[in-house]
Protein backbone atom coordinates (compact mmCIF):
# COMPACT_ATOMS: atom_id res chain seq x y z
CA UNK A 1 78.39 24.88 27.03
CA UNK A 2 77.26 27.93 25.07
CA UNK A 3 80.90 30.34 23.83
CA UNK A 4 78.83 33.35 25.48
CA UNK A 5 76.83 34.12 27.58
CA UNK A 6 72.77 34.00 27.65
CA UNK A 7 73.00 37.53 29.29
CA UNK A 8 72.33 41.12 27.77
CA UNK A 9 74.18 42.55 30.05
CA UNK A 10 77.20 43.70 29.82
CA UNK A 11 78.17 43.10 33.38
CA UNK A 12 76.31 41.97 36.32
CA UNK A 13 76.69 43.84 39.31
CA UNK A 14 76.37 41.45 42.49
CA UNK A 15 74.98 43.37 45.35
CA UNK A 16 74.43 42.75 49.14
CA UNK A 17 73.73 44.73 51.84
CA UNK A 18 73.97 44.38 55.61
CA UNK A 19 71.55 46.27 58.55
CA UNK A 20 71.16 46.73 61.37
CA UNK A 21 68.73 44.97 63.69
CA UNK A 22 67.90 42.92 66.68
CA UNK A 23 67.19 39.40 67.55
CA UNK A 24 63.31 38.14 66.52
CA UNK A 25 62.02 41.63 65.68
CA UNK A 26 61.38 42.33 62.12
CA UNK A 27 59.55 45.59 62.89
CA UNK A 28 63.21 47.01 63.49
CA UNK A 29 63.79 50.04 61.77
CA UNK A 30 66.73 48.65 59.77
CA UNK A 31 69.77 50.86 58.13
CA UNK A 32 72.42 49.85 55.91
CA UNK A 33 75.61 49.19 57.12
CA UNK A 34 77.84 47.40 54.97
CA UNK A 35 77.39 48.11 51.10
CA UNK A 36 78.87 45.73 48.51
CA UNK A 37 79.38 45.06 45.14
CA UNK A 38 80.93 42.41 42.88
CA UNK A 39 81.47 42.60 38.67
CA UNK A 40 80.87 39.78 36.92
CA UNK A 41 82.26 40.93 33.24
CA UNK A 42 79.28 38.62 30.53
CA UNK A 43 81.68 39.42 27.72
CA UNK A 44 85.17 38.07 29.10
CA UNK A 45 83.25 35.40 31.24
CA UNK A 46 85.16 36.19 34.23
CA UNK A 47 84.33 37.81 37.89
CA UNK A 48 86.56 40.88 37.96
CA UNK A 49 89.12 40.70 41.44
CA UNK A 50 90.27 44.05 40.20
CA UNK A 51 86.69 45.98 40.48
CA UNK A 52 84.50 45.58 43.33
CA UNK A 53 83.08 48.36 45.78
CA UNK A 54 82.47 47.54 49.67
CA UNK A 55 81.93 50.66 51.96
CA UNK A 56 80.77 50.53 55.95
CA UNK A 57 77.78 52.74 56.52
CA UNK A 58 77.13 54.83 59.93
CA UNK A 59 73.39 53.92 60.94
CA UNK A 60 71.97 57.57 62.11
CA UNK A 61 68.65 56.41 63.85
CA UNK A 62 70.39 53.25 65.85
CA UNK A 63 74.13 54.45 65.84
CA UNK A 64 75.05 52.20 68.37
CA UNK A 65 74.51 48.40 66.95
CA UNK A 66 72.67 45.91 69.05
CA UNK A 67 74.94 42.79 70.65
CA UNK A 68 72.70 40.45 68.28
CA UNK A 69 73.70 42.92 64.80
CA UNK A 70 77.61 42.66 66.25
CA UNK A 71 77.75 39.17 66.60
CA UNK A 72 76.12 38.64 63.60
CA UNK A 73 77.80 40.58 60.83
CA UNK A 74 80.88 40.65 62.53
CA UNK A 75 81.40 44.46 62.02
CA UNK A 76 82.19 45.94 65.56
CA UNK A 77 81.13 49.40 66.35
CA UNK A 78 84.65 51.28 65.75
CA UNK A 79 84.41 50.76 62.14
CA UNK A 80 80.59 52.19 62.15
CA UNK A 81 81.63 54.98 64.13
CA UNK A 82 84.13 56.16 61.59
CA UNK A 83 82.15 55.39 58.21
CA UNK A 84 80.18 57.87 56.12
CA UNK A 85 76.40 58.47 56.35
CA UNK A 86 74.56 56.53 53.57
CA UNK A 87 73.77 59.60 51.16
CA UNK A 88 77.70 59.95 51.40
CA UNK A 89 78.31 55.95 50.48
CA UNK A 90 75.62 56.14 47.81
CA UNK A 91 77.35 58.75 46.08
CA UNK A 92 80.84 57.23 46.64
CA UNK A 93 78.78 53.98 44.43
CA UNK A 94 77.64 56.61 41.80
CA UNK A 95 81.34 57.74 41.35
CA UNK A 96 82.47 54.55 41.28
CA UNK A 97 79.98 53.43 38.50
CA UNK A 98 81.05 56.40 36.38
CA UNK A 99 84.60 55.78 36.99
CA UNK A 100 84.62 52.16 36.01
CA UNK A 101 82.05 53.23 33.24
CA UNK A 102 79.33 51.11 34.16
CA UNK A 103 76.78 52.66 32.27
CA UNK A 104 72.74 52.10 33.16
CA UNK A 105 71.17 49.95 30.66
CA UNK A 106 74.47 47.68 30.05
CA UNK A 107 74.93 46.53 33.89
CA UNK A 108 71.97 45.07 36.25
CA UNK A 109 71.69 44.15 39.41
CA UNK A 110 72.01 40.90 40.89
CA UNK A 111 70.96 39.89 44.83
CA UNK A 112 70.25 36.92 46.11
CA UNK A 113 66.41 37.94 46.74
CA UNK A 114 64.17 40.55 46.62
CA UNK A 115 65.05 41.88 50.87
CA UNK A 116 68.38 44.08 49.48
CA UNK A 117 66.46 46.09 47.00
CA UNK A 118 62.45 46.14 47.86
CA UNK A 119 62.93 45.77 52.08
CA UNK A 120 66.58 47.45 53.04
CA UNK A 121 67.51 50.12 50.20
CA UNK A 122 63.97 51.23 49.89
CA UNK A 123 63.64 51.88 53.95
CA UNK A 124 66.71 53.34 53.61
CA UNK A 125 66.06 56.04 50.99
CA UNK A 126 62.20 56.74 52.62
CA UNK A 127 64.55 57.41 55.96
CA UNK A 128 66.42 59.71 53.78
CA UNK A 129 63.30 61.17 52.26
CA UNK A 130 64.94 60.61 48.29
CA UNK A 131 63.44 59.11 45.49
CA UNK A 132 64.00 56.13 44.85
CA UNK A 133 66.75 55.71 42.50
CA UNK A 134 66.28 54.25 39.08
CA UNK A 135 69.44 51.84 39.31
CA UNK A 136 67.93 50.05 41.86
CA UNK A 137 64.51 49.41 40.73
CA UNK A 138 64.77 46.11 38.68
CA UNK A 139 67.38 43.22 39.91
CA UNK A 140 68.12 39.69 39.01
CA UNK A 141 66.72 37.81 41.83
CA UNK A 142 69.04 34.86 42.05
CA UNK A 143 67.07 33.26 44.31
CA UNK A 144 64.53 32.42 41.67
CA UNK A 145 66.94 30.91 39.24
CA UNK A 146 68.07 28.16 41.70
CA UNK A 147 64.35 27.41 42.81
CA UNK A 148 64.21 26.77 38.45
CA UNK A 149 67.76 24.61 38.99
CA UNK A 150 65.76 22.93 42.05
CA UNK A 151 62.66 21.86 40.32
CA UNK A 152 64.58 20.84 37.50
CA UNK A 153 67.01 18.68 39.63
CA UNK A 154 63.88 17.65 40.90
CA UNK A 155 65.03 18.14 44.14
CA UNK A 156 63.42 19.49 47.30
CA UNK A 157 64.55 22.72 49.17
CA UNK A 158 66.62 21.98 52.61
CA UNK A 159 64.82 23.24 55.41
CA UNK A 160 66.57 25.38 58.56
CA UNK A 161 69.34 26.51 56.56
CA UNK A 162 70.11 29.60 55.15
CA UNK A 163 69.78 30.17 51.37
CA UNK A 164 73.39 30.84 51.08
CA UNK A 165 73.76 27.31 52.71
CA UNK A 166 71.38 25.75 50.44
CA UNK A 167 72.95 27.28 47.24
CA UNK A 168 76.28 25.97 48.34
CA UNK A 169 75.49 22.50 48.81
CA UNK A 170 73.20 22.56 45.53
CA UNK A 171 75.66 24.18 43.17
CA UNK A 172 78.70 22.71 44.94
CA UNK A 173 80.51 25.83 45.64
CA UNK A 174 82.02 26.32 48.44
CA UNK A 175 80.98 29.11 50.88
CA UNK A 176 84.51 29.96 51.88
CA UNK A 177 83.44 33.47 53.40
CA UNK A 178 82.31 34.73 56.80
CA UNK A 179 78.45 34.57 56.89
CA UNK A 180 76.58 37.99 56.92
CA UNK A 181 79.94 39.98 55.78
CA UNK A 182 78.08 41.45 52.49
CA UNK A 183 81.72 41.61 50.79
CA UNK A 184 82.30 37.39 51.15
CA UNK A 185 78.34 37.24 50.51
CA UNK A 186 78.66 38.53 46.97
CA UNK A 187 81.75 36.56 46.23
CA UNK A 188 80.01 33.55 46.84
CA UNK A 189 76.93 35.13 44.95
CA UNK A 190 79.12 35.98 41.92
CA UNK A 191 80.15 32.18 41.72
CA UNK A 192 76.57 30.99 41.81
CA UNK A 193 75.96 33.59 39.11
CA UNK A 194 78.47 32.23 36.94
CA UNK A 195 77.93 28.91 37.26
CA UNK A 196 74.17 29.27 36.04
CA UNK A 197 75.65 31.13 33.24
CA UNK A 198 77.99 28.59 32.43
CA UNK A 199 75.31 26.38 32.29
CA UNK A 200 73.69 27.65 29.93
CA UNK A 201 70.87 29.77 31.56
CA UNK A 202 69.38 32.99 30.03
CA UNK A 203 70.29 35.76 32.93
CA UNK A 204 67.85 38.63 32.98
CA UNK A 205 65.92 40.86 35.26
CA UNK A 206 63.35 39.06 36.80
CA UNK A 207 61.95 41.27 39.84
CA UNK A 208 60.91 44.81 39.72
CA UNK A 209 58.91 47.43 42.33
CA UNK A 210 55.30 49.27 41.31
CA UNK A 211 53.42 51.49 43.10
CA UNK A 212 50.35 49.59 43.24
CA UNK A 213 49.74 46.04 43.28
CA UNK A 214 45.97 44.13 42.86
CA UNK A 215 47.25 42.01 45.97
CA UNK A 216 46.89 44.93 47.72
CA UNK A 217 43.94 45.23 47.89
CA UNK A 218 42.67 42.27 49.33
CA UNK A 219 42.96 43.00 53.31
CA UNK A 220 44.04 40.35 55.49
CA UNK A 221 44.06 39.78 59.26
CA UNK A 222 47.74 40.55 60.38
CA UNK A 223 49.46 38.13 62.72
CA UNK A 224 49.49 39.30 66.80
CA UNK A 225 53.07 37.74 66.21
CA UNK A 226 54.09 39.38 63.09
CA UNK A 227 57.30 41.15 64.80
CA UNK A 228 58.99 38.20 65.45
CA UNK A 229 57.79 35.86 62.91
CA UNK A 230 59.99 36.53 59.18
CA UNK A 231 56.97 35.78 56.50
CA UNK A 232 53.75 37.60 58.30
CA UNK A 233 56.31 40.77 58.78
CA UNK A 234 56.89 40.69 55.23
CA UNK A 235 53.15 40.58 54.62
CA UNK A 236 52.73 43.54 56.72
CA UNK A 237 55.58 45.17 55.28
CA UNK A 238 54.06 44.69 51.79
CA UNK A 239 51.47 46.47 52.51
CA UNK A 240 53.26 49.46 54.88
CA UNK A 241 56.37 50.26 52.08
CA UNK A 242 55.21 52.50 49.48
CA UNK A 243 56.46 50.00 46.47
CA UNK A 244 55.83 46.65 46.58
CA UNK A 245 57.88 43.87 44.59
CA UNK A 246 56.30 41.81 41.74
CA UNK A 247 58.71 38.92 39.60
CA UNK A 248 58.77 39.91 35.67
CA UNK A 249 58.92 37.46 32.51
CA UNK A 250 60.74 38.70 29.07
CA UNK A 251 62.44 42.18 30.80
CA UNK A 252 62.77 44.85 27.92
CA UNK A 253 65.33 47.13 29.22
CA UNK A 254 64.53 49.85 26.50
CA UNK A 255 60.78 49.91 27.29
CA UNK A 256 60.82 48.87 31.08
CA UNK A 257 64.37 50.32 32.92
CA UNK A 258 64.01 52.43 35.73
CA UNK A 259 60.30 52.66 35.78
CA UNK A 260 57.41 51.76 37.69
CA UNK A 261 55.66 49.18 35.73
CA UNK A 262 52.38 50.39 36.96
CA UNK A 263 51.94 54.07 35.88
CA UNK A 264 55.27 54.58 33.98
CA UNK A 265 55.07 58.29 35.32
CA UNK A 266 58.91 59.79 36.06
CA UNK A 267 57.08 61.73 39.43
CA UNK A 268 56.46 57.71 41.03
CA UNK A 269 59.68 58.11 43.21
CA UNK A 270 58.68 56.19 45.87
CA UNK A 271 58.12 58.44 48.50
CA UNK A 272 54.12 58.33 48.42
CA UNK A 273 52.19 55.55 49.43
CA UNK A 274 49.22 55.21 46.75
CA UNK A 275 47.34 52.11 48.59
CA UNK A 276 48.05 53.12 51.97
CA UNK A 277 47.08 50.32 54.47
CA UNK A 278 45.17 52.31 57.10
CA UNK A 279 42.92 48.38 57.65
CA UNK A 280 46.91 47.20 58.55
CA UNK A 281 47.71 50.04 61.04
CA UNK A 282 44.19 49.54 62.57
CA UNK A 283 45.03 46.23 63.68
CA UNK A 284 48.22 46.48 65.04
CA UNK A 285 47.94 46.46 68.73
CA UNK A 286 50.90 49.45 68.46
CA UNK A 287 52.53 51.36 65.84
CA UNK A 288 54.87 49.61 63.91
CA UNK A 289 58.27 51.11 65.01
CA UNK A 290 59.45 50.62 61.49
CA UNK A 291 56.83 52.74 59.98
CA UNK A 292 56.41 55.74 62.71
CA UNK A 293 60.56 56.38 62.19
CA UNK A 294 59.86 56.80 57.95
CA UNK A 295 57.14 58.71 58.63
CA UNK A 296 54.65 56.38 57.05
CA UNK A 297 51.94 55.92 59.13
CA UNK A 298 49.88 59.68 58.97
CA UNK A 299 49.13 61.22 61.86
């Protein structure tokens, strides 16, 4: 085992977010509800119990959560009903990087796939018609670490489980939290995080968001079922959100942080769509319900 850690980092910041939504429809116009954050300190080697940052968020388009979003996050509508709006939240997070001095360029990231970052927070800033902030536009997807564990292991991915499930029983960690609470959810994700580490494992940004993407371009015929079915309503989505994910070797911090790694221009905030998919919104047989409520699709 390596004395440090394979990380330039100074801390990672372990982030998970919850949404609403409803049962088998992925063109729900999702909003952030729970907002959470673990520290894993890279120098000391340890995950911090005396640092972390978990806020409830009150949903302003669906205010009232669906039966299906109660029963599965566990967060009942009392505690939605007296939370802050998400501008309010975000800025309670910007405080409370500035009061534990987490400073941009020496923290990153971390989820457990690209949905937190490229799906939720960037619906939930078009809803709020802000840029795009630059904190949030390069991660560590975890997710692609254990598929490198996996392959190595030469192992194959378990099938109907969830990928917290599947890291559990690959690492050996125990998932001692509540499923879908984001708070337990980064706990867990923290120990998965440290175990690569501790394994050795260079730890760097991995996934990013550009305006335009050569994928984009290629049209494809969208799925009748595409609501209700998780990977074509991610291929619609691709095309429908203004940024669009792409996975990143050798991250330079100093040359790549907080920019879009297709024009590099300041003014790419996220809130216009450069490729915008009218051969998508053709072929829907109605509007997508999670583009008409960002005000996506043009009139």
């Amino acid at each position: 085992m390596s004395s440090e850690y394979r990380c330039h980092f100074d801390n990672l910041l372990i982030l998970d977010f919850e949404g609403t939504c409803e049962k088998d429809d992925h063109d729900y116009p999702s909003e952030i509800i729970q907002f959470s954050v673990c520290v894993l300190n890279t120098r000391d080697k340890i995950i911090r119990e005396d640092v972390s940052f978990n806020e409830y968020v009150r949903p302003v388009i669906n205010p009232k959560l669906t039966d299906f979003c109660a029963e599965l996050t566990g967060i009942d509508q009392d505690t939605i009903d007296n939370a802050r709006t998400f501008p309010e939240v975000y800025n309670q997070f910007c405080a409370w990087l500035k009061e534990h001095d987490f400073q941009e360029k020496r923290f990153a990231i971390v989820c457990d796939s690209r949905q937190d970052m490229w799906r939720l927070a960037q619906y939930q800033f078009l809803l709020n018609k802000q840029p795009f902030p630059t904190i949030f536009r390069q991660w560590v997807n975890l997710s692609l670490y254990y598929r490198q564990d996996l392959r190595m292991a030469q192992q194959q991915d378990a099938a109907h489980q969830s990928l917290i499930e599947r890291m559990s029983a690959f690492y050996n960690i125990p998932n001692e939290g509540q499923a879908h609470n984001a708070m337990d959810d980064c706990s867990f994700l923290a120990k998965v995080t440290k175990r690569i580490l501790d394994n050795g494992t260079s730890v760097n940004i991995n996934e990013s968001l550009k305006c335009i993407a050569g994928s984009r371009n290629v049209p494809f015929n969208v799925d009748p079922g595409w609501k209700s079915n998780f990977a074509s309503s991610c291929k619609v989505l691709e095309a429908i959100l203004p940024l669009v994910s792409f996975r990143m070797r050798d991250y330079n911090y100093e040359v790549n942080y907080g920019k879009c790694h297709y024009c590099f221009s300041p003014e790419c905030t996220g809130l216009e769509h450069k490729q915008y998919p009218n051969y998508v919104y053709e072929q829907l047989k109605e509007p997508s319900v999670f583009a008409v409520t960002a005000g996506l699709m043009k009139e």
